[in-house]
Protein backbone atom coordinates (compact mmCIF):
# COMPACT_ATOMS: atom_id res chain seq x y z
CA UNK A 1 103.61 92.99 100.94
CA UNK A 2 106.52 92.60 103.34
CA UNK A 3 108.73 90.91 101.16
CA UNK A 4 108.12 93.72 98.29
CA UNK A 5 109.32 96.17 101.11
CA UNK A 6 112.35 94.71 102.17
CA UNK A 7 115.36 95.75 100.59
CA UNK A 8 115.66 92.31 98.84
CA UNK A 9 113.10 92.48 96.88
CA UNK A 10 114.71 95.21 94.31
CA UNK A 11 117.19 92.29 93.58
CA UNK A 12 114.28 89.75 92.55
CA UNK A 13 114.38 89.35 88.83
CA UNK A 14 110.82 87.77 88.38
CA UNK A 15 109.53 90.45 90.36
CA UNK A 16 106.76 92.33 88.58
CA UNK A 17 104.42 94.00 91.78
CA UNK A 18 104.99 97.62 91.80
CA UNK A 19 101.90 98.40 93.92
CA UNK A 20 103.20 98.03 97.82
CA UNK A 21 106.03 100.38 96.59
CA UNK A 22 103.50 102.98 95.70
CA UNK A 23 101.52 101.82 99.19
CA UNK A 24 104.70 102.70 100.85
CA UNK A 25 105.85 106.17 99.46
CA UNK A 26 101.81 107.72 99.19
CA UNK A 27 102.40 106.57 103.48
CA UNK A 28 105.25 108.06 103.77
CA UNK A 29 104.14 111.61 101.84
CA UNK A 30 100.88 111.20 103.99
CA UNK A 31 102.84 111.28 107.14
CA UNK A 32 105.43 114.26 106.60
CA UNK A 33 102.04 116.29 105.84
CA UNK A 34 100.25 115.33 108.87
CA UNK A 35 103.86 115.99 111.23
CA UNK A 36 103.94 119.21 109.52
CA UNK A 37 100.57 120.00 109.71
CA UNK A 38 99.87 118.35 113.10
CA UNK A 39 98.58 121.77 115.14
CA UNK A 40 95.78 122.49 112.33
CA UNK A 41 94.45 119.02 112.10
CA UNK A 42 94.29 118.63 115.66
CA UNK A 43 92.49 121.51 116.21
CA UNK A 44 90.22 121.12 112.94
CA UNK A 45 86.37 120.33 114.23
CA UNK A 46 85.54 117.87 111.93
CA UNK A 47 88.63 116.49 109.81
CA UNK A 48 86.74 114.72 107.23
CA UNK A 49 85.96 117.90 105.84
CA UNK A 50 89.22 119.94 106.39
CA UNK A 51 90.64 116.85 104.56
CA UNK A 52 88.04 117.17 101.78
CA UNK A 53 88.79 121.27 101.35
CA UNK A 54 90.67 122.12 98.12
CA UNK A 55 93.44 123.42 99.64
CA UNK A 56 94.03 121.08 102.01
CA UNK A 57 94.00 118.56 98.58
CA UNK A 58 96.17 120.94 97.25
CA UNK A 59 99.02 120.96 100.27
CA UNK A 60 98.28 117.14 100.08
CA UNK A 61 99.56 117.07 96.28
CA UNK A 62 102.93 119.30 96.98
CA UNK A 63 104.50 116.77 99.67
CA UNK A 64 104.19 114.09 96.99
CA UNK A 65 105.28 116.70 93.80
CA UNK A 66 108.21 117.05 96.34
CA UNK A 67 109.52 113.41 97.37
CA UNK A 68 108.65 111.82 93.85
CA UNK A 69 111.02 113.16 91.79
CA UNK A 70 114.08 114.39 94.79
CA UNK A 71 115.75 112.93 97.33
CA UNK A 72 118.02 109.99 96.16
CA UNK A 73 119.99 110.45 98.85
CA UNK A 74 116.99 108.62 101.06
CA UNK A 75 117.58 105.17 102.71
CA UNK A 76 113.62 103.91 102.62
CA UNK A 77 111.84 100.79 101.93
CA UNK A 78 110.11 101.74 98.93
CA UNK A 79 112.94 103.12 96.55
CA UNK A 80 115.95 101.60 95.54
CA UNK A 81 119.31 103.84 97.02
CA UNK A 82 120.06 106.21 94.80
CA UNK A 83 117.39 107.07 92.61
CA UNK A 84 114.22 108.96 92.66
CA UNK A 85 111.05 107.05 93.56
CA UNK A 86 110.14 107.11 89.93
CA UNK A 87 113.09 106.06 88.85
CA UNK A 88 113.68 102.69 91.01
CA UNK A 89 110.11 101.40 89.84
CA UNK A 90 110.14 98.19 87.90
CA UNK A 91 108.99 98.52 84.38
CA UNK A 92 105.09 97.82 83.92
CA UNK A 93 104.42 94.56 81.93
């Protein structure tokens, strides 16, 4: 999975593993949710069920509605520069 991360591996022409890209931007929309929503889930009792409440699920599904389709300006491991993360996907066999 390490060499699908680095930047190289957008260059690789017999590439066809799309999967540790997804791996790498569901992390990265998991963790800008839990910095921005670090107070509640610390001071939720039990997480497992604040995590399983609708609108927690809901929250959950708006940080990765917003970083799916924006930000080509950013410089991460799991999109190529200048696209969207959609966009800089390889094409499915």
């Amino acid at each position: 999975m390490d060499r699908a991360l680095d930047g190289e591996a957008f260059d690789d022409p017999d590439r066809d593993k799309w999967m540790p890209f997804i791996y790498g931007f569901i992390i990265y929309a998991l963790r800008q949710y839990l910095y921005t929503h670090d107070a509640q889930l610390k001071a939720a009792p039990r997480l497992k069920s604040l995590l399983a409440q609708r609108n927690t699920v809901t929250k959950l599904r708006g940080f990765v509605d917003k970083y799916i389709n924006t930000r080509r300006d950013m410089d991460v491991e799991w999109k190529k520069p200048g696209l969207t993360f959609l966009e800089s996907l390889p094409d499915l066999p």
